[in-house]
Protein backbone atom coordinates (compact mmCIF):
# COMPACT_ATOMS: atom_id res chain seq x y z
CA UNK A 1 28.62 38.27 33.96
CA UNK A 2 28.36 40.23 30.83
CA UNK A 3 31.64 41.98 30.93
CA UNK A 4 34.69 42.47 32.71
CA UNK A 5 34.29 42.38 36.36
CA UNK A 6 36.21 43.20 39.43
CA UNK A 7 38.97 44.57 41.29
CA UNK A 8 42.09 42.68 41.48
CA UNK A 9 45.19 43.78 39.92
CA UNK A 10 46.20 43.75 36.42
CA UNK A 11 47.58 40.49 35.60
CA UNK A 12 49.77 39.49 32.69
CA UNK A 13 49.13 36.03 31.05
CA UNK A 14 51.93 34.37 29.81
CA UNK A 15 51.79 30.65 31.66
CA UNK A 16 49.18 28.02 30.52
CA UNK A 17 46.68 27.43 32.88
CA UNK A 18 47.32 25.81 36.00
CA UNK A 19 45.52 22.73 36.48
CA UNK A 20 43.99 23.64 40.14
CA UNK A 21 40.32 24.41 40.31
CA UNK A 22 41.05 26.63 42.95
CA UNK A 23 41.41 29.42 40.67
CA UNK A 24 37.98 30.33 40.68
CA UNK A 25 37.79 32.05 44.20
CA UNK A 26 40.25 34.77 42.59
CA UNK A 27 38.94 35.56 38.82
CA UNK A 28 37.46 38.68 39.02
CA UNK A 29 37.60 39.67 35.74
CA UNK A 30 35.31 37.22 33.32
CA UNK A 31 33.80 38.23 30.34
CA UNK A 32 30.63 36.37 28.55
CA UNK A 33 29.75 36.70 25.03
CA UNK A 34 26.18 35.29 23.87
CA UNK A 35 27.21 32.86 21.31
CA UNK A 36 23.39 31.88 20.18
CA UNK A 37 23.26 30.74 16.97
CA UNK A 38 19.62 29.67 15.18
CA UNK A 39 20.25 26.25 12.48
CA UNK A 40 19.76 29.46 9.72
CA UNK A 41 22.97 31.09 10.54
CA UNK A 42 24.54 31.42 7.41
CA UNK A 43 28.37 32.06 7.50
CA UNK A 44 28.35 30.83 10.78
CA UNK A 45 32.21 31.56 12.24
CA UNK A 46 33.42 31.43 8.61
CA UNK A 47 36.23 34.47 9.45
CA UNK A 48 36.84 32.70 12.97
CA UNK A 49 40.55 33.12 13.83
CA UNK A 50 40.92 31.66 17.15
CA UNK A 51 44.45 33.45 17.96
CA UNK A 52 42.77 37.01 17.42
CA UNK A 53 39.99 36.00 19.39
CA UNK A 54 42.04 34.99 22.20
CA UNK A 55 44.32 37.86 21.65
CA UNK A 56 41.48 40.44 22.22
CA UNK A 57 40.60 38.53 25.29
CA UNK A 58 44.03 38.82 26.50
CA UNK A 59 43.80 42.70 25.71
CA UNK A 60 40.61 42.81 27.48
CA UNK A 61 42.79 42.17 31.03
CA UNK A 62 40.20 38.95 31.28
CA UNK A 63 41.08 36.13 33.77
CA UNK A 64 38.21 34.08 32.53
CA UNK A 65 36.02 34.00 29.31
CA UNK A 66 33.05 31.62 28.10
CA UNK A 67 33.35 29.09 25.48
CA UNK A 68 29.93 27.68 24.09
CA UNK A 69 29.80 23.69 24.46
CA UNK A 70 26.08 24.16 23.43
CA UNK A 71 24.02 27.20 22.76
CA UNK A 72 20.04 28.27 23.54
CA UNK A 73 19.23 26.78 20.00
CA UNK A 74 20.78 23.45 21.25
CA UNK A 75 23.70 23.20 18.68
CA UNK A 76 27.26 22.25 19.93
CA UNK A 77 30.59 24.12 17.96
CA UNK A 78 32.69 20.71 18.52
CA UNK A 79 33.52 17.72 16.64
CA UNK A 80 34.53 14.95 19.08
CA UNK A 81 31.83 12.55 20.20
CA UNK A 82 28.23 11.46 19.46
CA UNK A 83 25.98 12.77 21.91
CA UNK A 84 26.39 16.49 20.51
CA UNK A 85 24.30 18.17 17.30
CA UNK A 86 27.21 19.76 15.90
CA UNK A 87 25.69 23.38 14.15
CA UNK A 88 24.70 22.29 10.65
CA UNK A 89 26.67 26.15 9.70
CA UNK A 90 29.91 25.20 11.56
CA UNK A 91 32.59 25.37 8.99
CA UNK A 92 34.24 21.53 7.81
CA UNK A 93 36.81 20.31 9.81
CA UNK A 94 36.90 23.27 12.43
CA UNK A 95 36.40 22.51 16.16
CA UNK A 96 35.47 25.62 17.17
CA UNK A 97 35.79 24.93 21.20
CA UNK A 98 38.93 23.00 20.84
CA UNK A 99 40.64 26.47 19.37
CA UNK A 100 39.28 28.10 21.88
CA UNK A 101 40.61 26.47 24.62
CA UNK A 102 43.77 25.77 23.22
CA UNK A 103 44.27 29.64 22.06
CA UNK A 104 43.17 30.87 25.70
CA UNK A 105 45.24 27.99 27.93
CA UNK A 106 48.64 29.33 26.10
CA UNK A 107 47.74 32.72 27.43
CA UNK A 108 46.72 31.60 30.72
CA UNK A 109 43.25 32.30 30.83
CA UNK A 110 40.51 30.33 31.84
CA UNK A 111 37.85 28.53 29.61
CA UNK A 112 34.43 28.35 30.99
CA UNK A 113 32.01 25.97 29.44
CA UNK A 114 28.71 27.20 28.61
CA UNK A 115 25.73 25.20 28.60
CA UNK A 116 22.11 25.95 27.65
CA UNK A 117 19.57 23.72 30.00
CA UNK A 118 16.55 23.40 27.83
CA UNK A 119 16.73 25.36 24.56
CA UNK A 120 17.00 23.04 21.45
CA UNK A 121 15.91 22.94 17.78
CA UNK A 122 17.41 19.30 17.17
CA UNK A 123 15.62 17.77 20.26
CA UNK A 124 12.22 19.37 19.61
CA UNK A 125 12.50 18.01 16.35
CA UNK A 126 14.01 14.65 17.16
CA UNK A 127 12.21 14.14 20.47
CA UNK A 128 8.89 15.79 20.40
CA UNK A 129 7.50 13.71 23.84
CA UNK A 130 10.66 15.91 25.34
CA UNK A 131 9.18 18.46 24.33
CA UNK A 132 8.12 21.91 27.45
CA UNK A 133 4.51 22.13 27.64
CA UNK A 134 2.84 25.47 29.17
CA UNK A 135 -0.24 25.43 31.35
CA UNK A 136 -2.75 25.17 28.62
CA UNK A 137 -1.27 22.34 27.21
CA UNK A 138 0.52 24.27 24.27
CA UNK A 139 4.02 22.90 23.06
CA UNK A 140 6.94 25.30 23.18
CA UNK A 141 8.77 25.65 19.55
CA UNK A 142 12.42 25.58 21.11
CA UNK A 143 12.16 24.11 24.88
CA UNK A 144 12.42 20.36 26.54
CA UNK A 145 11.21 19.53 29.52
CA UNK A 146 14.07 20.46 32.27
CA UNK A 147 12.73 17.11 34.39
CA UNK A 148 11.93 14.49 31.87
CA UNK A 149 13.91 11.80 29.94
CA UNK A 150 16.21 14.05 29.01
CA UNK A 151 18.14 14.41 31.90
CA UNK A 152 19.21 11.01 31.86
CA UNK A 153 18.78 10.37 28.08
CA UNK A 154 20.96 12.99 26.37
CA UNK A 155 22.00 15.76 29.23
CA UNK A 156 24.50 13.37 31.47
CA UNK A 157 25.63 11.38 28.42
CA UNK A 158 26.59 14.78 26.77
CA UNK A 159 28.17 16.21 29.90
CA UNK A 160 29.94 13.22 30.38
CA UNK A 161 31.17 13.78 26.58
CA UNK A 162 32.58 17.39 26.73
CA UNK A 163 34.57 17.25 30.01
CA UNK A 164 35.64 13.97 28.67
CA UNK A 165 37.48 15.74 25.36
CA UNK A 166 37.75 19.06 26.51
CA UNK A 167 40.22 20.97 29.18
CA UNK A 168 37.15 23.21 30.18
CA UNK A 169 38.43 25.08 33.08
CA UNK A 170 34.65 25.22 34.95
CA UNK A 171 31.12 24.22 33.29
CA UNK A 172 28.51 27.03 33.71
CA UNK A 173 24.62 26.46 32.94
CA UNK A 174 22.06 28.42 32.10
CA UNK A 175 18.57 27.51 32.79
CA UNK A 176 18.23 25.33 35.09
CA UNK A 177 16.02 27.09 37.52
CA UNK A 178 12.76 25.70 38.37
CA UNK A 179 9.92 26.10 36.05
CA UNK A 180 6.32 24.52 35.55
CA UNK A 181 6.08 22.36 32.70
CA UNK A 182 2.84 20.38 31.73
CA UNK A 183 3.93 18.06 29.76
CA UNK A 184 2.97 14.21 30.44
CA UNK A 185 5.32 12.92 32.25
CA UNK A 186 5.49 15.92 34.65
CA UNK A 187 2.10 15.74 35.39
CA UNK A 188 2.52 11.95 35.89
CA UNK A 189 4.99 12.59 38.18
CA UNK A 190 3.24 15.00 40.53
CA UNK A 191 0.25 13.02 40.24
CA UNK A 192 1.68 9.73 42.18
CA UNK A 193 3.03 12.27 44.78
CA UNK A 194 0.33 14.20 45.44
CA UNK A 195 -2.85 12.40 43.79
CA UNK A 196 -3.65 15.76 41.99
CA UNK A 197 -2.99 17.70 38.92
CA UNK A 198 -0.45 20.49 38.49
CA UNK A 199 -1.95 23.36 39.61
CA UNK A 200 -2.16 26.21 37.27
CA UNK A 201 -2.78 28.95 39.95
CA UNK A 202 -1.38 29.90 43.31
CA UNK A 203 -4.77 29.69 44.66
CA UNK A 204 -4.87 26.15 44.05
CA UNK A 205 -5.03 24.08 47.58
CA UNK A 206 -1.94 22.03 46.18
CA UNK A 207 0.06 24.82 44.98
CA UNK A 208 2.62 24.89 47.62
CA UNK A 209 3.19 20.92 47.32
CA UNK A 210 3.86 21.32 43.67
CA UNK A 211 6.19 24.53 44.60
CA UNK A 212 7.87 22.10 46.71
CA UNK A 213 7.89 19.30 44.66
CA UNK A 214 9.54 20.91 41.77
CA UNK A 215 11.92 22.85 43.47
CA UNK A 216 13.02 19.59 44.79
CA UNK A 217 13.05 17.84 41.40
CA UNK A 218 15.16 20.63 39.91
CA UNK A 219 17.62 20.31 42.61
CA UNK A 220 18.27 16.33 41.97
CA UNK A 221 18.26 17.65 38.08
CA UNK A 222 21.96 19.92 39.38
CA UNK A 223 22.99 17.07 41.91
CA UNK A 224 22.86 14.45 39.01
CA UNK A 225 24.99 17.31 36.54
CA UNK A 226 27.51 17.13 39.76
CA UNK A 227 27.75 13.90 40.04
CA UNK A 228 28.46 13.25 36.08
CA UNK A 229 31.06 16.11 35.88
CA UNK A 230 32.85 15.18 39.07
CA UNK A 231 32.96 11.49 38.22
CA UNK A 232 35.06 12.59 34.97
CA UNK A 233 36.58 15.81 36.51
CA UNK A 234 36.67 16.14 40.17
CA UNK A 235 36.16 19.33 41.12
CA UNK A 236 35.47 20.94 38.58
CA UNK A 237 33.62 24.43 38.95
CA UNK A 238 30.22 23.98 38.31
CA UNK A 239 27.80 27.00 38.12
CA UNK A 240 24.18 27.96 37.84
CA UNK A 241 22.75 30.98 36.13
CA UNK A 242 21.05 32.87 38.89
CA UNK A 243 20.18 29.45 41.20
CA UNK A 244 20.57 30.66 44.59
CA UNK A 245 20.39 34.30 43.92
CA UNK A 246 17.60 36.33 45.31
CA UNK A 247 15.31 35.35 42.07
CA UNK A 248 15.91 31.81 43.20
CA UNK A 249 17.00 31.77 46.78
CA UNK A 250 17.90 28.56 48.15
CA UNK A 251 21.18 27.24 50.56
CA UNK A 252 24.61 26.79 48.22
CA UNK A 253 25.39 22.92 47.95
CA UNK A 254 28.93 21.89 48.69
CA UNK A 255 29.08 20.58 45.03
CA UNK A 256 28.31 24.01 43.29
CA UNK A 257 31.77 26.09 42.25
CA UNK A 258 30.95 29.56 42.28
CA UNK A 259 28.00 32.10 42.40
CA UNK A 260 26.91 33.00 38.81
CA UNK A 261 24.56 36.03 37.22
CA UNK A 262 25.04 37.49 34.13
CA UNK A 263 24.54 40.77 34.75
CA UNK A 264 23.31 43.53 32.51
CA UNK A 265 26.09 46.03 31.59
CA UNK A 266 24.64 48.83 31.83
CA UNK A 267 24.61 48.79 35.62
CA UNK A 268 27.34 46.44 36.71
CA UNK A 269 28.67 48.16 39.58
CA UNK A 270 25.95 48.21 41.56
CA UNK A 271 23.96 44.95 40.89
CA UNK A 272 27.44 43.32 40.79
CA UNK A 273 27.68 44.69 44.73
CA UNK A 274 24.08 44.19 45.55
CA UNK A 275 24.19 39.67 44.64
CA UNK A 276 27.48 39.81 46.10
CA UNK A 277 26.24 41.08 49.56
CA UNK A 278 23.56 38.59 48.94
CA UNK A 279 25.59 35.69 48.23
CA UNK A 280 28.71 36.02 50.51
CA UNK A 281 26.66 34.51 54.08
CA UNK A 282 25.17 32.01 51.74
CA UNK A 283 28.62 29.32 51.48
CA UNK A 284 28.00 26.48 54.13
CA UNK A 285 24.50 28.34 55.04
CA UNK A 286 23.79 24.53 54.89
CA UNK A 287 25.73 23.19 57.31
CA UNK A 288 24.79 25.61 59.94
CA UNK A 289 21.94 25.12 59.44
C-alpha cells in the first residue's frame, strides 16, 4: 500500500468522516508512510505540525492514510492509557495520533491504525520469557513470540485501549503471519498435541502437523484481535499485512475488513492488478466451500 492507489475519481474533502465502516469497499487511494522509530531517535517529531501534515495528505488526492498506534520497535505516539510504551523521544504533552486523526477527520479522510505484531524493544526488555526464539534456540534482539502470553497479556488489553480513545477509521496489522518460533512455551504447546518436538526441517515426519498446527494457532491469534476490536467497535475494518495473499493463502474470514499488501512502489500497477485478481474470488470462498 505504499502510495496512492487506484482509479476512482478525484474527490474533494471537505466533510468529516462519516461514521459508516462501509467506506472501505470504495478507498482507492491510501497512502502508507513507515513511521519506525528505534528508542534512539533523537528529535523525534519535534517540527510535527499536524495541519501541514494533513494538508499534504489532502493534496495528495488520498482517501485514506496510516496513523502509527505502535511501530516495529514497539513504541506507541499516544498519551491516553496504560497498556502503551509511549516513545521515550515523543515530544511532552503531544499526542501525536490524536492530531492526526483529528487533522485528517476535518478533511474527510480516513485514519487507518497501524499496528506492528511482534516487533518491540520495551517487551524484550521487560518480558524476556516473551521473547521469539529461532530454531537453534537463539533469542531475537527485537521480536516476541506471535503465540505466547502476549496475546492475551498485553496485545488485547492494548487493542482494547486504542479503539477505546481513538476514532481510528480501520486497524491494520502487520505481522501476523505464521512463523516458527522455538521458544518454550511454543514447543510446550506442540508437544501435548503432537508428543514431538518442533521440527526444524521439512523432512521431519511431523512437519506437516506442526505446519498445521501453527497455521491454526495464528488464525485464533486474528480471531481473538476480532473479537477485542469488535466488542469495542463493531465493525470496524480490520486488516492483515499479506494474510491471505498468495505468500499466505488461506479462505477470507467474515471478520477481516479488507485485503491488505503494501506494495513496493516501484511497480504498483502491476502487482497492485496481479493480488487483486488473486483476491477478488477469495470473499465468502468460505462459505462455499
Amino acid at each position: 500500500m505504499a502510495g496512492a492507489a487506484g482509479m476512482a475519481a478525484p474527490q474533494v474533502h471537505t466533510a468529516a468522516a462519516p461514521a459508516s465502516h462501509d467506506w472501505y469497499a470504495t478507498a482507492y487511494r491510501k497512502l502508507f508512510f513507515d513511521f519506525h522509530s528505534q528508542s534512539t531517535a533523537v528529535g523525534l517529531a519535534s517540527a510535527f505540525d499536524a495541519e501541514k501534515w494533513a494538508r499534504r495528505v489532502e493534496e495528495a488526492n488520498a482517501q485514506a492514510v496510516s496513523v502509527f498506534t505502535k511501530c516495529g520497535r514497539g513504541w506507541s505516539f499516544y498519551r491516553k492509557g496504560r497498556v502503551r510504551y509511549v516513545h521515550p523521544q515523543l515530544p511532552a504533552g503531544l499526542d501525536m495520533l490524536e492530531e492526526q486523526i483529528r487533522t485528517l477527520h476535518r478533511r474527510g479522510i480516513r485514519a487507518m491504525g497501524y499496528y506492528h505484531v511482534f516487533g518491540s524493544e520495551p517487551l524484550v526488555r521487560d518480558r524476556p520469557g516473551w521473547v521469539q526464539r529461532n530454531a537453534a534456540g537463539e533469542a531475537s534482539p527485537t521480536a516476541i513470540c506471535k503465540l505466547g502470553p502476549v496475546v492475551e497479556e498485553h496485545w488485547m488489553p492494548h487493542l482494547e485501549e486504542i479503539v477505546s480513545n481513538y476514532e481510528v477509521d480501520a486497524m491494520f496489522f502487520d505481522g501476523d503471519y505464521a512463523g516458527a518460533c522455538y521458544c518454550d512455551h511454543c514447543r510446550q504447546r506442540f508437544r501435548q498435541i503432537a508428543g514431538a518436538d518442533i521440527p526444524k526441517s521439512n523432512a521431519d515426519p511431523v512437519w506437516n502437523r506442526f505446519v498445521a498446527w501453527n497455521l491454526e494457532e495464528h488464525r485464533r491469534v486474528r480471531q481473538r484481535i476480532a473479537e477485542t476490536i469488535h466488542k469495542v467497535r463493531p465493525g470496524l475494518p480490520i486488516l492483515h499485512n499479506w494474510v491471505y495473499a498468495i505468500r499466505h493463502p488461506e479462505l477470507v474470514p467474515d471478520h477481516v475488513g479488507g485485503m491488505m499488501g503494501d506494495i513496493q512502489p516501484d511497480d504498483q500497477g502491476f502487482n497492485g492488478s496481479y493480488h487483486a485478481r488473486w483476491w477478488a474470488p477469495l470473499r465468502g470462498a468460505h462459505q462455499r466451500a
